[in-house]
C-alpha atoms as a PDB file:
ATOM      1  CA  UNK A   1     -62.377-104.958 123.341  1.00  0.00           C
ATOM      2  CA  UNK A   2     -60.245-105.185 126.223  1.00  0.00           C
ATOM      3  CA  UNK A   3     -58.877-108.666 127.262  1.00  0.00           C
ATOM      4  CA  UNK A   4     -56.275-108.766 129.818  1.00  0.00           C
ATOM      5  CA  UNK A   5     -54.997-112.357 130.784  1.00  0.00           C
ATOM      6  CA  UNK A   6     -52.754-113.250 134.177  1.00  0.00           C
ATOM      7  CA  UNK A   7     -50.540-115.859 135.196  1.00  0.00           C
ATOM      8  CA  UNK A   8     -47.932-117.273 137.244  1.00  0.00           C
ATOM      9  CA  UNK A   9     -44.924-119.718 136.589  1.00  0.00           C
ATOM     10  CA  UNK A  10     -45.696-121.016 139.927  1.00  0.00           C
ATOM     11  CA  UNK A  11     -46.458-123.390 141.847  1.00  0.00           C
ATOM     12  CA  UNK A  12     -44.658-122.610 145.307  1.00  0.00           C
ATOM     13  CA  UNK A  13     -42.366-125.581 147.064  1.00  0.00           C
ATOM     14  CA  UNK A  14     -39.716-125.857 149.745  1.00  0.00           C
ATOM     15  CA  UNK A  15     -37.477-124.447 146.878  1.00  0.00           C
ATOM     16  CA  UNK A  16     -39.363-121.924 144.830  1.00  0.00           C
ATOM     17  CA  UNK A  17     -40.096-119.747 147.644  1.00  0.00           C
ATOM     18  CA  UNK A  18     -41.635-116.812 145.334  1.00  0.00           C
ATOM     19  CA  UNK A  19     -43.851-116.553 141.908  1.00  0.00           C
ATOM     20  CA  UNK A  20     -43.944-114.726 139.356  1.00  0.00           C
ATOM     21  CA  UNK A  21     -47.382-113.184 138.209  1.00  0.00           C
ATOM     22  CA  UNK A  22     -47.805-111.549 134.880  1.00  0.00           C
ATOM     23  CA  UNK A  23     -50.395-109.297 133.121  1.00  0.00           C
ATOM     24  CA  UNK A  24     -50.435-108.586 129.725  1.00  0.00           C
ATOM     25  CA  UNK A  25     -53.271-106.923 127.658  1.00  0.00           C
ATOM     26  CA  UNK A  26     -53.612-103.156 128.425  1.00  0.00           C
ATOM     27  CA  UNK A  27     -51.914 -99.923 129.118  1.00  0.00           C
ATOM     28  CA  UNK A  28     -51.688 -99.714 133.090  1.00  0.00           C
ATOM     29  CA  UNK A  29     -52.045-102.493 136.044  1.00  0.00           C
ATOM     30  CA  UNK A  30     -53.105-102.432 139.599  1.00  0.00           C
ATOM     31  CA  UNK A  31     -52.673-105.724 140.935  1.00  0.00           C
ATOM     32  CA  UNK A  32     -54.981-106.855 144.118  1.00  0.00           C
ATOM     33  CA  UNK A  33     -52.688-106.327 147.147  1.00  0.00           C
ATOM     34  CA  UNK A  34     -50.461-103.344 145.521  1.00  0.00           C
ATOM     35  CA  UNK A  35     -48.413-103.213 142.519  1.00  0.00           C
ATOM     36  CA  UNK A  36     -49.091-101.263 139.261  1.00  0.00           C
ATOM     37  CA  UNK A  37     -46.273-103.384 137.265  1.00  0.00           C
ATOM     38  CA  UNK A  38     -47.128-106.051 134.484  1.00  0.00           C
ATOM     39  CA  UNK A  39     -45.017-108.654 136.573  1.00  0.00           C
ATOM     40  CA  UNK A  40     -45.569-109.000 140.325  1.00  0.00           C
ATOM     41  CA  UNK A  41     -43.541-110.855 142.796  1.00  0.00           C
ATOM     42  CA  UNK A  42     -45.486-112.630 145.133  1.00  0.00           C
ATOM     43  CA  UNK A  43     -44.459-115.260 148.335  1.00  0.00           C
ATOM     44  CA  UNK A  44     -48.125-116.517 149.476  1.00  0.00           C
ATOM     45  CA  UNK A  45     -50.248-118.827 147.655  1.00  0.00           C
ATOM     46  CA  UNK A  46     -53.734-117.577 146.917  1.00  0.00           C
ATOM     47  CA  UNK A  47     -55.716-116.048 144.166  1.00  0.00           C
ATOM     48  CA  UNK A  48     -54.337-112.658 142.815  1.00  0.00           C
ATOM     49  CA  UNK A  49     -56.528-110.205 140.512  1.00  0.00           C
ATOM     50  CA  UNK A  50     -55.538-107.446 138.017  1.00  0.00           C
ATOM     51  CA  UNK A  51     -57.159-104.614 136.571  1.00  0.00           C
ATOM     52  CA  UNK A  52     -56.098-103.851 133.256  1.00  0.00           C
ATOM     53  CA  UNK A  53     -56.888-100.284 131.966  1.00  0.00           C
ATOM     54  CA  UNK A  54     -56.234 -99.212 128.066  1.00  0.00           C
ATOM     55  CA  UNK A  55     -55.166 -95.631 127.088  1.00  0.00           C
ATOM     56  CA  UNK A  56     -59.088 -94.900 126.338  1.00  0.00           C
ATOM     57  CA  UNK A  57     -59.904 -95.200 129.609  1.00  0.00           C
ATOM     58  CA  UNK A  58     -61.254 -98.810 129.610  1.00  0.00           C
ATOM     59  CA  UNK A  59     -60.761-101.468 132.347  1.00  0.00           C
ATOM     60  CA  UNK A  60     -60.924-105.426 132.489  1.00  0.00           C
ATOM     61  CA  UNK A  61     -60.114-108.094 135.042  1.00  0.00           C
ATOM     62  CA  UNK A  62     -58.218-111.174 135.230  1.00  0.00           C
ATOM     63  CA  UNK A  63     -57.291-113.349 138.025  1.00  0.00           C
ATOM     64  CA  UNK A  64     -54.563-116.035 138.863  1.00  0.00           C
ATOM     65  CA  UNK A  65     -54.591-118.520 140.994  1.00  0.00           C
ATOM     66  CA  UNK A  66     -51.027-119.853 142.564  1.00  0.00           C
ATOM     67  CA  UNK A  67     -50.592-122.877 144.015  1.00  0.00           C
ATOM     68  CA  UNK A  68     -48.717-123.956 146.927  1.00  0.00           C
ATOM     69  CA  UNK A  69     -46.751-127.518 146.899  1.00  0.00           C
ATOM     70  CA  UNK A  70     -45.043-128.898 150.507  1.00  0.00           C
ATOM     71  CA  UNK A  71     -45.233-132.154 150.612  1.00  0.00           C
ATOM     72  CA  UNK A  72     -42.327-132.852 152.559  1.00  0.00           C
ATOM     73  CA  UNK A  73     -40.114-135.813 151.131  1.00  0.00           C
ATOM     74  CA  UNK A  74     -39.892-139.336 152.531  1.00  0.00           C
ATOM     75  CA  UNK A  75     -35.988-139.973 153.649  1.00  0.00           C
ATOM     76  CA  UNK A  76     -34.970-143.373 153.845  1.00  0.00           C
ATOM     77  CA  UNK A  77     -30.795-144.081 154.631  1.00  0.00           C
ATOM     78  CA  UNK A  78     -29.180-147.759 153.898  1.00  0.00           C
ATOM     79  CA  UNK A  79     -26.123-149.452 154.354  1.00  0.00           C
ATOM     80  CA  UNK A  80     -24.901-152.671 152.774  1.00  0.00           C
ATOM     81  CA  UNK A  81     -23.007-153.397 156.692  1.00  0.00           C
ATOM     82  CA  UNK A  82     -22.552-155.040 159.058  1.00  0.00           C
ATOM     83  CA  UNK A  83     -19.100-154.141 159.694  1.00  0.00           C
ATOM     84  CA  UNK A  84     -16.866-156.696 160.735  1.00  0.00           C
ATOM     85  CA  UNK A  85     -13.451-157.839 160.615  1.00  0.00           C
ATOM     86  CA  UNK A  86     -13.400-158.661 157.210  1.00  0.00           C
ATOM     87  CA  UNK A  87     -15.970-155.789 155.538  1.00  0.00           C
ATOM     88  CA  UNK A  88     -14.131-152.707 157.294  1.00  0.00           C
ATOM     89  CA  UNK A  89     -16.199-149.994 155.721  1.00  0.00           C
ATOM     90  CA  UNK A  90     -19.744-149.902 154.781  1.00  0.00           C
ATOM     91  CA  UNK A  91     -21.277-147.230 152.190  1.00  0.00           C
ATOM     92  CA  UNK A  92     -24.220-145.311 153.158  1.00  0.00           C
ATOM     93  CA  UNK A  93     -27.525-144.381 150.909  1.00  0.00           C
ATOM     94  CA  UNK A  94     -29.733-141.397 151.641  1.00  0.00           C
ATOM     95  CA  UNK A  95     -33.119-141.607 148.945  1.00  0.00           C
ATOM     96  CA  UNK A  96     -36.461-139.565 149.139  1.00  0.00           C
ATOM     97  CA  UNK A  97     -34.940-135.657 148.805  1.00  0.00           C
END
């Protein structure tokens, strides 16, 4: 019996611009969208299907889903000021990235 299983070392941020998707479980792959590799490279979140086929001819799905994370950070800058006479330098904090 032929069991193929996909997946992805995803999800996608700001940073990791691109996932990997992998198939394992059979003899050739044709991956939804093009590719007939067991890894895929893939820029777009979304759910991506594979068709596994053994050397006897038989064929099985499986599907992955990737995910897509952009929640843009919350920047928030401090300084232990004022500045005067005395305190001629202040230090500045950036938090949130």
């Amino acid at each position: 019996m032929l069991t193929p299983t996909a997946t992805n070392d995803g999800p996608l941020t700001c940073i990791k611009t691109s996932v990997t998707l992998t198939a394992t479980g059979g003899g050739t792959y044709a991956w939804s969208g093009g590719g007939t590799a067991a890894t895929k490279i893939v820029t777009a979140p979304g759910t991506y299907t594979v068709t596994v086929t053994s050397t006897d001819g038989c064929s099985a799905t499986a599907t992955t889903t990737v995910a897509q994370n952009i929640t843009v950070p919350t920047p928030t800058a401090t300084n232990d000021g004022p500045l005067t006479c005395i305190k001629t330098s202040v230090t500045l904090t950036a938090t949130g990235g």
